[in-house]
N, C-alpha and C. Protein backbone atom coordinates (compact mmCIF):
# COMPACT_ATOMS: atom_id res chain seq x y z
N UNK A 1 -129.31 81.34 -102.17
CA UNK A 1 -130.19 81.95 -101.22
C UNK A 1 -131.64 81.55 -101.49
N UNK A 2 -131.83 81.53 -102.47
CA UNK A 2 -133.20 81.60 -103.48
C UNK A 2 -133.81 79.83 -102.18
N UNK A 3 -133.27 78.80 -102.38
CA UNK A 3 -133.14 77.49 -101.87
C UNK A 3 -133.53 77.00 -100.29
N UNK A 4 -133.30 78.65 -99.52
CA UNK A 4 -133.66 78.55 -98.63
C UNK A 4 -134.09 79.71 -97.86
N UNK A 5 -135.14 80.63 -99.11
CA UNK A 5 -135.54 82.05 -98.89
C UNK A 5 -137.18 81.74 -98.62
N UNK A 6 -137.84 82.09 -97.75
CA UNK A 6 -139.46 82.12 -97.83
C UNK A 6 -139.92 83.73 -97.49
N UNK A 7 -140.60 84.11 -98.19
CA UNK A 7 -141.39 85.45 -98.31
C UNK A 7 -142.70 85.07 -97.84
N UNK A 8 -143.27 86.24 -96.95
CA UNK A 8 -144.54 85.79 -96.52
C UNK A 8 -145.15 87.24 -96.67
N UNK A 9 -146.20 87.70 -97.21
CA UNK A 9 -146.90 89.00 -97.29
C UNK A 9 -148.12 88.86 -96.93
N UNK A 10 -148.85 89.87 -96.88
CA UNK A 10 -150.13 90.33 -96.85
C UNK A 10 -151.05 91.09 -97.70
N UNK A 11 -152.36 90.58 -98.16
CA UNK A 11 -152.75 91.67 -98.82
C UNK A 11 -154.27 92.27 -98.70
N UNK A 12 -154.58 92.15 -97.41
CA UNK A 12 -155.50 92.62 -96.53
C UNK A 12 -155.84 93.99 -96.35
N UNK A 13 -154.38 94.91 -95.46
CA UNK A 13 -154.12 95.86 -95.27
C UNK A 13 -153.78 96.43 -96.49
N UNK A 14 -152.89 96.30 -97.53
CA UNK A 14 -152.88 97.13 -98.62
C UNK A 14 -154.05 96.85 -99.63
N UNK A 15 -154.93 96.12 -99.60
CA UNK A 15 -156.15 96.53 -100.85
C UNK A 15 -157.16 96.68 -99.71
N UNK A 16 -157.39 97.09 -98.95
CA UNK A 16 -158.47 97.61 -97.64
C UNK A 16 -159.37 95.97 -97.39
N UNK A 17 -158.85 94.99 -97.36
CA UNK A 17 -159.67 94.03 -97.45
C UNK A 17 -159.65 93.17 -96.26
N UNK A 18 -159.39 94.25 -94.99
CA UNK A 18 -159.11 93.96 -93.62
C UNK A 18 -159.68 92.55 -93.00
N UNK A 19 -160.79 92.22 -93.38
CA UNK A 19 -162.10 91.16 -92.72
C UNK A 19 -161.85 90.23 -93.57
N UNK A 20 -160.88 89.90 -94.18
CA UNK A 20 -161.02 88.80 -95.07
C UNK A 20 -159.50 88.31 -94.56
N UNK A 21 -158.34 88.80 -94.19
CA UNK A 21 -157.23 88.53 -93.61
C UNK A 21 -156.26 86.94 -94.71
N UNK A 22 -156.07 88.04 -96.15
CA UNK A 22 -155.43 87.01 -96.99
C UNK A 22 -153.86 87.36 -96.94
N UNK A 23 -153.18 86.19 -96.98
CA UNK A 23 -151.95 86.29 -97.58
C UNK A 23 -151.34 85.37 -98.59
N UNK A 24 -149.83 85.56 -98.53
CA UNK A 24 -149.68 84.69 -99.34
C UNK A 24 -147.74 84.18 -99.14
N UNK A 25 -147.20 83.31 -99.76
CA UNK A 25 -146.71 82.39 -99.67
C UNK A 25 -145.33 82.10 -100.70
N UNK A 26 -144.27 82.45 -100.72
CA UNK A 26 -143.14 82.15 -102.20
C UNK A 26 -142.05 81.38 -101.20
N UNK A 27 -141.66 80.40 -101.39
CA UNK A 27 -140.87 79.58 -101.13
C UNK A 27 -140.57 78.50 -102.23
N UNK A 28 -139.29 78.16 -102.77
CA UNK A 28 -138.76 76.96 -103.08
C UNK A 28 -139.83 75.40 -102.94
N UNK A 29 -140.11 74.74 -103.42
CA UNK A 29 -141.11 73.57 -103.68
C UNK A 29 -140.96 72.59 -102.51
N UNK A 30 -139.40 72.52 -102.11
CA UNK A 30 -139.32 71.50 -101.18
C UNK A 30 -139.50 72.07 -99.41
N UNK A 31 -140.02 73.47 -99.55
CA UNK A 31 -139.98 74.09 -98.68
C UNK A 31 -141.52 74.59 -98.39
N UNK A 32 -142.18 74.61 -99.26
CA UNK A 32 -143.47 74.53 -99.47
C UNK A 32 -144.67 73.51 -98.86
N UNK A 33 -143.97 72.53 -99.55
CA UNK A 33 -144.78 71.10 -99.32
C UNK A 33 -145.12 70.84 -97.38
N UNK A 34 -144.50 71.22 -97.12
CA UNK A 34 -144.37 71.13 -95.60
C UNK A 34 -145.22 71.95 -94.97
N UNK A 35 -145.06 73.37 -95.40
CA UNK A 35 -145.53 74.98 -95.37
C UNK A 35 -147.15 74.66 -95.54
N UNK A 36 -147.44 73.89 -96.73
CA UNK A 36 -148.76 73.73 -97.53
C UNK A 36 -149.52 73.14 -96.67
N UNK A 37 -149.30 71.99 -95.70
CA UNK A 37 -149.91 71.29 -95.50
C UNK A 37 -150.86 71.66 -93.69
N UNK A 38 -149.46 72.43 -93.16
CA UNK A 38 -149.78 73.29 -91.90
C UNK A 38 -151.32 73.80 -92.24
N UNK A 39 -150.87 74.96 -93.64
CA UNK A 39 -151.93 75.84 -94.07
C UNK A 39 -153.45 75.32 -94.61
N UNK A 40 -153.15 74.43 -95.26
CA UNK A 40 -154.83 73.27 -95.43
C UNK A 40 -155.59 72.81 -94.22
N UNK A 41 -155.03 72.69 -93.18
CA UNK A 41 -155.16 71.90 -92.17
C UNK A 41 -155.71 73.18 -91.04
N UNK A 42 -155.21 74.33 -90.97
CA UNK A 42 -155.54 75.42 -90.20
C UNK A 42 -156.33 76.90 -90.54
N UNK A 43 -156.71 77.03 -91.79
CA UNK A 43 -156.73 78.13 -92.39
C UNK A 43 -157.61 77.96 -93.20
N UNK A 44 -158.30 79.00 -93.82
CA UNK A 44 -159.31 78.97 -94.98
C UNK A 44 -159.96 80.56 -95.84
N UNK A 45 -160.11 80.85 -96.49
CA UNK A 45 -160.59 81.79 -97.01
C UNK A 45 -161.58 81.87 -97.81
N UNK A 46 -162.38 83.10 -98.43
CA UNK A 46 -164.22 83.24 -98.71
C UNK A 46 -163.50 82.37 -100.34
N UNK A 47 -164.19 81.94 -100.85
CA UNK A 47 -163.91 81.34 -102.32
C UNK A 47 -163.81 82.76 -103.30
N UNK A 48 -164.32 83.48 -102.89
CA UNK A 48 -163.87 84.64 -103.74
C UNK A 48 -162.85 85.77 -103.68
N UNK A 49 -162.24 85.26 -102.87
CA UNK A 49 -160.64 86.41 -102.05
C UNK A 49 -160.02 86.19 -103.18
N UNK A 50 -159.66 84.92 -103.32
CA UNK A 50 -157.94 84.87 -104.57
C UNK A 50 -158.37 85.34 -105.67
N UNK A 51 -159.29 85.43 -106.21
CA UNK A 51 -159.60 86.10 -107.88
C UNK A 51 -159.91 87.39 -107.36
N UNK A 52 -160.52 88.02 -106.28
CA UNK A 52 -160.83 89.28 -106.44
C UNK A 52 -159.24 90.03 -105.86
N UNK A 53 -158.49 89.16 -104.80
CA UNK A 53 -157.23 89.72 -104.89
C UNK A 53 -156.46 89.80 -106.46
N UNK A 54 -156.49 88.88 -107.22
CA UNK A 54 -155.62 88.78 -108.22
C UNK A 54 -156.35 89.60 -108.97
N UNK A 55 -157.56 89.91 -109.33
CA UNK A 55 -158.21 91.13 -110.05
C UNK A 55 -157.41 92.87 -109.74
N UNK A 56 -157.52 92.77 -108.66
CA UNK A 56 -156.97 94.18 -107.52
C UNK A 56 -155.22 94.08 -107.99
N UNK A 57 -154.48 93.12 -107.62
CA UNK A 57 -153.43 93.27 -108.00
C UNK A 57 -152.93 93.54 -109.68
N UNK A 58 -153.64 93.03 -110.31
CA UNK A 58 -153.30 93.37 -111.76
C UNK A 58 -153.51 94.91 -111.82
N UNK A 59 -154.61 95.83 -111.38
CA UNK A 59 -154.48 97.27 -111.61
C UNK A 59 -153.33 98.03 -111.51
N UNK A 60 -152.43 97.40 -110.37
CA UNK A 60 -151.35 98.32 -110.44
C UNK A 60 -150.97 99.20 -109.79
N UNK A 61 -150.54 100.35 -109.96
CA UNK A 61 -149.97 101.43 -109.45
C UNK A 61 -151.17 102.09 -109.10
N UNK A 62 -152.28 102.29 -110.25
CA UNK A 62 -153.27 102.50 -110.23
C UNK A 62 -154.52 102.42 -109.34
N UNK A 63 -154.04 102.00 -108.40
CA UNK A 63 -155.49 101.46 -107.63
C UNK A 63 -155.44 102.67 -106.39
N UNK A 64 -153.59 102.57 -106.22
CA UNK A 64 -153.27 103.97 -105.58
C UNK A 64 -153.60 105.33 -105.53
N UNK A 65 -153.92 106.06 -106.26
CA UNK A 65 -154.51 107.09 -106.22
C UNK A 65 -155.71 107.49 -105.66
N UNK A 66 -156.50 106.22 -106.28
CA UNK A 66 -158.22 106.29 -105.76
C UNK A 66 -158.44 106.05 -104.39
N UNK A 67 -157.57 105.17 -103.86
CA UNK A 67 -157.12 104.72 -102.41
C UNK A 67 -157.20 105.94 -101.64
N UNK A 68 -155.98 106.81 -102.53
CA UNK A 68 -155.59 108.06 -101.41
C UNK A 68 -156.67 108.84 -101.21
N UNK A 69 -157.67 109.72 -102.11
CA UNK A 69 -158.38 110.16 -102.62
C UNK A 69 -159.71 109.75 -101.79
N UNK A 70 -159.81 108.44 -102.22
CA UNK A 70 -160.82 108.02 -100.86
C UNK A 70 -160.74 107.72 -99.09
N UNK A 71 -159.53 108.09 -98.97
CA UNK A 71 -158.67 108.44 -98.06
C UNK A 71 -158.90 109.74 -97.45
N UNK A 72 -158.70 110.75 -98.20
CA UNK A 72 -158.42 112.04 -97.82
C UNK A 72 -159.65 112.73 -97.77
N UNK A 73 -161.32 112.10 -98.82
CA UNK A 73 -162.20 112.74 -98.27
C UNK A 73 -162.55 112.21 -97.35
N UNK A 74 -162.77 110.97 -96.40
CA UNK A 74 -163.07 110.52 -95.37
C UNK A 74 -162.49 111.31 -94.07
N UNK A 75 -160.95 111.68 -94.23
CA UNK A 75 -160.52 112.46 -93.30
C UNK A 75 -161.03 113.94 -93.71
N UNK A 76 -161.67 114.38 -94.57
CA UNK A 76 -161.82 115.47 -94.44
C UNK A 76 -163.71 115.34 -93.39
N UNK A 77 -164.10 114.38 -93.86
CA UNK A 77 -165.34 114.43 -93.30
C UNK A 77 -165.10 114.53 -91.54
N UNK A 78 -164.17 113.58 -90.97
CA UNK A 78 -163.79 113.22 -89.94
C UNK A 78 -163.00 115.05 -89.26
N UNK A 79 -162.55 115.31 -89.99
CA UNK A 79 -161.59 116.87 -88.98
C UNK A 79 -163.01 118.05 -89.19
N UNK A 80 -164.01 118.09 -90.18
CA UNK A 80 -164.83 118.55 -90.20
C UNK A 80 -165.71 118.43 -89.11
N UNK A 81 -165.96 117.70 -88.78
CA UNK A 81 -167.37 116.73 -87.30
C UNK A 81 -166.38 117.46 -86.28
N UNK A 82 -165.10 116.85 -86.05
CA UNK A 82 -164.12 117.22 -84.81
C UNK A 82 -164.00 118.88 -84.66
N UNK A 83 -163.64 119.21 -85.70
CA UNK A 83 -163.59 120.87 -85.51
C UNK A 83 -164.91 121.37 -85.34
N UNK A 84 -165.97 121.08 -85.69
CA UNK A 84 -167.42 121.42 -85.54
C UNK A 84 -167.79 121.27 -83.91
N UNK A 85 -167.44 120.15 -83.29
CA UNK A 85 -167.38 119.60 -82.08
C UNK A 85 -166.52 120.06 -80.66
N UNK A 86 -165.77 121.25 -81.59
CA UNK A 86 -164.57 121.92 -80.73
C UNK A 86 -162.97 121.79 -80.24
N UNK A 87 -162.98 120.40 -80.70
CA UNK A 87 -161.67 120.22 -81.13
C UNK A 87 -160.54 121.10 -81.76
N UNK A 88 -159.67 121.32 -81.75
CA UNK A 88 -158.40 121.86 -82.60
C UNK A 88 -157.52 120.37 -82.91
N UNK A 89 -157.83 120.51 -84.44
CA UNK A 89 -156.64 119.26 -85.43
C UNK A 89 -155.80 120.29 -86.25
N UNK A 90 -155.09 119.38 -85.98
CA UNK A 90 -153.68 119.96 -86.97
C UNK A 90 -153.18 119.02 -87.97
C-alpha cells in the first residue's frame, strides 16, 4: 500500500496560520519526483513558514490548550458585545 499511498495535509488551519496557506506532502520517492516538480513550478511560501511550522509542531499536544484558552476568551469577548447589543446567545 505504502508504494502507492500519498498523504496530503495542512497546517494552516490547525496552528492558526491561515494567511500563509502551508502544507505538506508524504509519498513514496518515485511518486514524489513528479508531485515535486508541479509544486516548484506553481507554489511558494514566506522563507520563514517551514521552521516556524516545524518549531510549532515539535510542542505537541501542548500548543493545544493555549489554543483553546485563547479561543474561549475571544468568544467570551464576542457573546459579551452581542448580549450587550441585545442579542440572546446560547
Amino acid at each position: 500500500m505504502y508504494q502507492r499511498t500519498i498523504t496530503i495535509s495542512g497546517l494552516s488551519k490547525t496552528f492558526s496560520v491561515t494567511g500563509w496557506r502551508l502544507g505538506y506532502l508524504i509519498a513514496p520517492p518515485h511518486l514524489t519526483d513528479a508531485l515535486r516538480k508541479v509544486h516548484d513550478s506553481s507554489l511558494s511560501a514566506p522563507r520563514s513558514a517551514p521552521g516556524s511550522c516545524r518549531r510549532r509542531h515539535r510542542t505537541g499536544d501542548a500548543y493545544y490548550p493555549e489554543l483553546r484558552e485563547m479561543y474561549a476568551a475571544k468568544r467570551a469577548i464576542l457573546l459579551d458585545a452581542l448580549r450587550a447589543a441585545g442579542f440572546a446567545c446560547h
